[in-house]
C-alpha atoms as a PDB file:
ATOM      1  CA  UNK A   1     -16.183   8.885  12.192  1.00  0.00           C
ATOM      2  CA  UNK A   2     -12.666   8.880  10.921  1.00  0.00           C
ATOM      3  CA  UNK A   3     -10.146  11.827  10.926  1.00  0.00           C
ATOM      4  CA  UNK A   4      -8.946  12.982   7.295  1.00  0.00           C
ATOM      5  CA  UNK A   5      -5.740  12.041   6.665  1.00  0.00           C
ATOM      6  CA  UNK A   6      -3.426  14.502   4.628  1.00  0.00           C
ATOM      7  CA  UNK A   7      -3.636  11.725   1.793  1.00  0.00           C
ATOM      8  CA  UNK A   8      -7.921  12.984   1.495  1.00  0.00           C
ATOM      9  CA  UNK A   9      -6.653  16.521   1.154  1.00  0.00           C
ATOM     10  CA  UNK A  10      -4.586  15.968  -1.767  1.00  0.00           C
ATOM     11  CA  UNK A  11      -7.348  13.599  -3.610  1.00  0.00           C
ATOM     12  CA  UNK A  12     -10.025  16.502  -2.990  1.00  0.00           C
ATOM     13  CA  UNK A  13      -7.523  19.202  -4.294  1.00  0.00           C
ATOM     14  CA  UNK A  14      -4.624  17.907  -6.348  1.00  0.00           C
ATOM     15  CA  UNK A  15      -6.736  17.213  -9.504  1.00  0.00           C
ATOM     16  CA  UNK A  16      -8.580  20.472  -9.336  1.00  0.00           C
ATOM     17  CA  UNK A  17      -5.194  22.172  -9.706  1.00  0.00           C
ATOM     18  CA  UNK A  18      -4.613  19.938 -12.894  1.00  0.00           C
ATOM     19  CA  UNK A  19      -1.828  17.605 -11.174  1.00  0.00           C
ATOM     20  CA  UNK A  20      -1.007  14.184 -10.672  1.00  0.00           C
ATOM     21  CA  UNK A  21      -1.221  12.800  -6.928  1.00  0.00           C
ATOM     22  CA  UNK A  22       1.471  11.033  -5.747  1.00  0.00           C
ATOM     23  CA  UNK A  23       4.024  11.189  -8.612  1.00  0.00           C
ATOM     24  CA  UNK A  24       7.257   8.835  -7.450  1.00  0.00           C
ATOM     25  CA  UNK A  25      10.307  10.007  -8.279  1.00  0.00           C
ATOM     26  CA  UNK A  26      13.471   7.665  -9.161  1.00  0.00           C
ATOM     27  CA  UNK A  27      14.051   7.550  -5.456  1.00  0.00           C
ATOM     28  CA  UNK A  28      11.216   6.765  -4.559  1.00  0.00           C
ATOM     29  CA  UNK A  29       9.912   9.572  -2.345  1.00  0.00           C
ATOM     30  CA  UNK A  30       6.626  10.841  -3.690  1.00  0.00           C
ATOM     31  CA  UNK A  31       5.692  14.342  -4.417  1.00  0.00           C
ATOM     32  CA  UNK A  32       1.647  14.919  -3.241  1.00  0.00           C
ATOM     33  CA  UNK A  33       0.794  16.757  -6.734  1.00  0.00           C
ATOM     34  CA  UNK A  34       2.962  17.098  -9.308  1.00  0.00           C
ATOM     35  CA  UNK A  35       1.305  19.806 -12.195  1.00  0.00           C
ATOM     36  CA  UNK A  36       3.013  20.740 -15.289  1.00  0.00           C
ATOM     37  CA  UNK A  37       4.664  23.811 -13.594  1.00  0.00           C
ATOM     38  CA  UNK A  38       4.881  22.906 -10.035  1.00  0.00           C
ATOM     39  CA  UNK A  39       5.954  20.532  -7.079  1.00  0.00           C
ATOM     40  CA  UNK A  40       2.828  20.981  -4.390  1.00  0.00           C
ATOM     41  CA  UNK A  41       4.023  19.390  -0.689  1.00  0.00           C
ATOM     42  CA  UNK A  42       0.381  19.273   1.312  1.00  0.00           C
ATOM     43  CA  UNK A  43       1.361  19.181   5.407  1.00  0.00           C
ATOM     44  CA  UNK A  44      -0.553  19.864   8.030  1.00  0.00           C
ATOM     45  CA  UNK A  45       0.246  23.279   9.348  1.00  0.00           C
ATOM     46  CA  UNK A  46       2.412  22.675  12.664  1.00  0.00           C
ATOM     47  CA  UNK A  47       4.453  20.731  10.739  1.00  0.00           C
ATOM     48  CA  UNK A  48       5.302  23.578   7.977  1.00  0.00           C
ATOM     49  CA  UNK A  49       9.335  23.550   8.376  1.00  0.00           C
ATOM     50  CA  UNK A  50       9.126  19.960   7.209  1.00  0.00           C
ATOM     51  CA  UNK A  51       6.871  21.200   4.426  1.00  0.00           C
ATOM     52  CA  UNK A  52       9.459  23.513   3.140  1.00  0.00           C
ATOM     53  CA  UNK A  53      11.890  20.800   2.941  1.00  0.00           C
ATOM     54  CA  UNK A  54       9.965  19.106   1.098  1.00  0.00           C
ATOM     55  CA  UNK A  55       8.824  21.486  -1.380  1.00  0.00           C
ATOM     56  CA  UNK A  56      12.022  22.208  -2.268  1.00  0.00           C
ATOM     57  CA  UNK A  57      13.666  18.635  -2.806  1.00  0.00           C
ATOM     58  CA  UNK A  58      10.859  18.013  -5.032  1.00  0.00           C
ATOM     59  CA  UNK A  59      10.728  21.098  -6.674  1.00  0.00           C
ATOM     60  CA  UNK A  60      14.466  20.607  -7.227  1.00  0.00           C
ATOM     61  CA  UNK A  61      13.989  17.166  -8.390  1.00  0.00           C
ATOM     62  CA  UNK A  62      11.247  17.704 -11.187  1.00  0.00           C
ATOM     63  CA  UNK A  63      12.620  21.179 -12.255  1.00  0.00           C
ATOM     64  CA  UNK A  64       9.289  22.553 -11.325  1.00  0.00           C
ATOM     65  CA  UNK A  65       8.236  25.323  -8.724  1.00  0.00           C
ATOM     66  CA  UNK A  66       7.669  24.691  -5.155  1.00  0.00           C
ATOM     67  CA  UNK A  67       4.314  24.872  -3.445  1.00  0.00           C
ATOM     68  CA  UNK A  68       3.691  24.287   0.245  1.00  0.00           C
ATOM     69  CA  UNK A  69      -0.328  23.671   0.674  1.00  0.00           C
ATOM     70  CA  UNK A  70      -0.783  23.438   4.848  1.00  0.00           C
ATOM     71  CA  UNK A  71      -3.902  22.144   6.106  1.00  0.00           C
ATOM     72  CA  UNK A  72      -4.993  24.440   8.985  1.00  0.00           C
ATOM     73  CA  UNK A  73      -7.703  24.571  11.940  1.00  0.00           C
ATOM     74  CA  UNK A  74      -8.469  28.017  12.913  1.00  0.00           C
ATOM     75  CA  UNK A  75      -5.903  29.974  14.621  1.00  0.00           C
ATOM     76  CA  UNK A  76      -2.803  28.236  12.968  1.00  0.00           C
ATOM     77  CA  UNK A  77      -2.482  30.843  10.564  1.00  0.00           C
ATOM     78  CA  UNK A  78       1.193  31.640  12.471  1.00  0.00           C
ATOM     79  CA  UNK A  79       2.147  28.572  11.150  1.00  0.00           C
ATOM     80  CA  UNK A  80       1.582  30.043   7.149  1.00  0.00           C
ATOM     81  CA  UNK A  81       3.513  33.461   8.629  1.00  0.00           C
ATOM     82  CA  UNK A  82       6.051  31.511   9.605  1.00  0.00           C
ATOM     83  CA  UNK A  83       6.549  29.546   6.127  1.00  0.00           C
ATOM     84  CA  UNK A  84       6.223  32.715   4.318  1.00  0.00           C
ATOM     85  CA  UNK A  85       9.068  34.057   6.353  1.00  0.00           C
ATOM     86  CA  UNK A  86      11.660  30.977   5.944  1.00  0.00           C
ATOM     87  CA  UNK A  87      10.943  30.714   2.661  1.00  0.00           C
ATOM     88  CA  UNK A  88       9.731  33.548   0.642  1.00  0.00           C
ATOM     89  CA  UNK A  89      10.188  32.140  -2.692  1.00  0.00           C
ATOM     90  CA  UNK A  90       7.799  29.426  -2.081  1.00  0.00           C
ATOM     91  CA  UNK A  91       4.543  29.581  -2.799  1.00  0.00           C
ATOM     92  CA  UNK A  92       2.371  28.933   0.454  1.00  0.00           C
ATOM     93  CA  UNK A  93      -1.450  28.538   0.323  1.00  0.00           C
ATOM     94  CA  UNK A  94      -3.849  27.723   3.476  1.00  0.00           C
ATOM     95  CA  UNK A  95      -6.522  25.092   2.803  1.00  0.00           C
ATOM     96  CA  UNK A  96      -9.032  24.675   6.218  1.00  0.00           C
ATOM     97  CA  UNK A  97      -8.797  21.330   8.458  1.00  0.00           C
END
């Protein structure tokens, strides 16, 4: 059996939140699910920090509101606490591995 890769996450979820997966931008980086009103980064959840980035170059970049989505195995939620706390204006949801 395979592992999910973060790319499965975003194909079960993105269009349930109305978005478009893997929208390119003019330089070519790709935002995971681009909605009317937001910029959704999906990252697994030790690698949150990155996922902030993220979320706010695209967010920046398609003048729509950032959203960090971090794919979690029980007892990573300090990973989401910790994202909350760099970046409070960001929207941070927990989706289970």
């Amino acid at each position: 059996m395979t592992r999910p890769m973060e790319a499965d996450y975003v194909g079960a979820y993105c269009p349930h939140m109305g978005g478009q997966t893997e929208y390119v931008l003019e330089d070519r980086t790709r935002v995971d699910c681009l909605t009317d009103t937001h910029a959704i980064e999906f990252d697994w959840c030790h690698k949150w920090a990155e996922a902030v980035g993220q979320a706010l170059y695209y967010a920046r970049s398609t003048g729509r509101m950032p959203v960090i989505v971090l794919i979690c195995k029980p007892g990573e939620e300090r990973f989401a606490r910790r994202a909350r706390v760099a970046a409070p204006d960001i929207e941070v949801m927990v989706i289970p591995k």
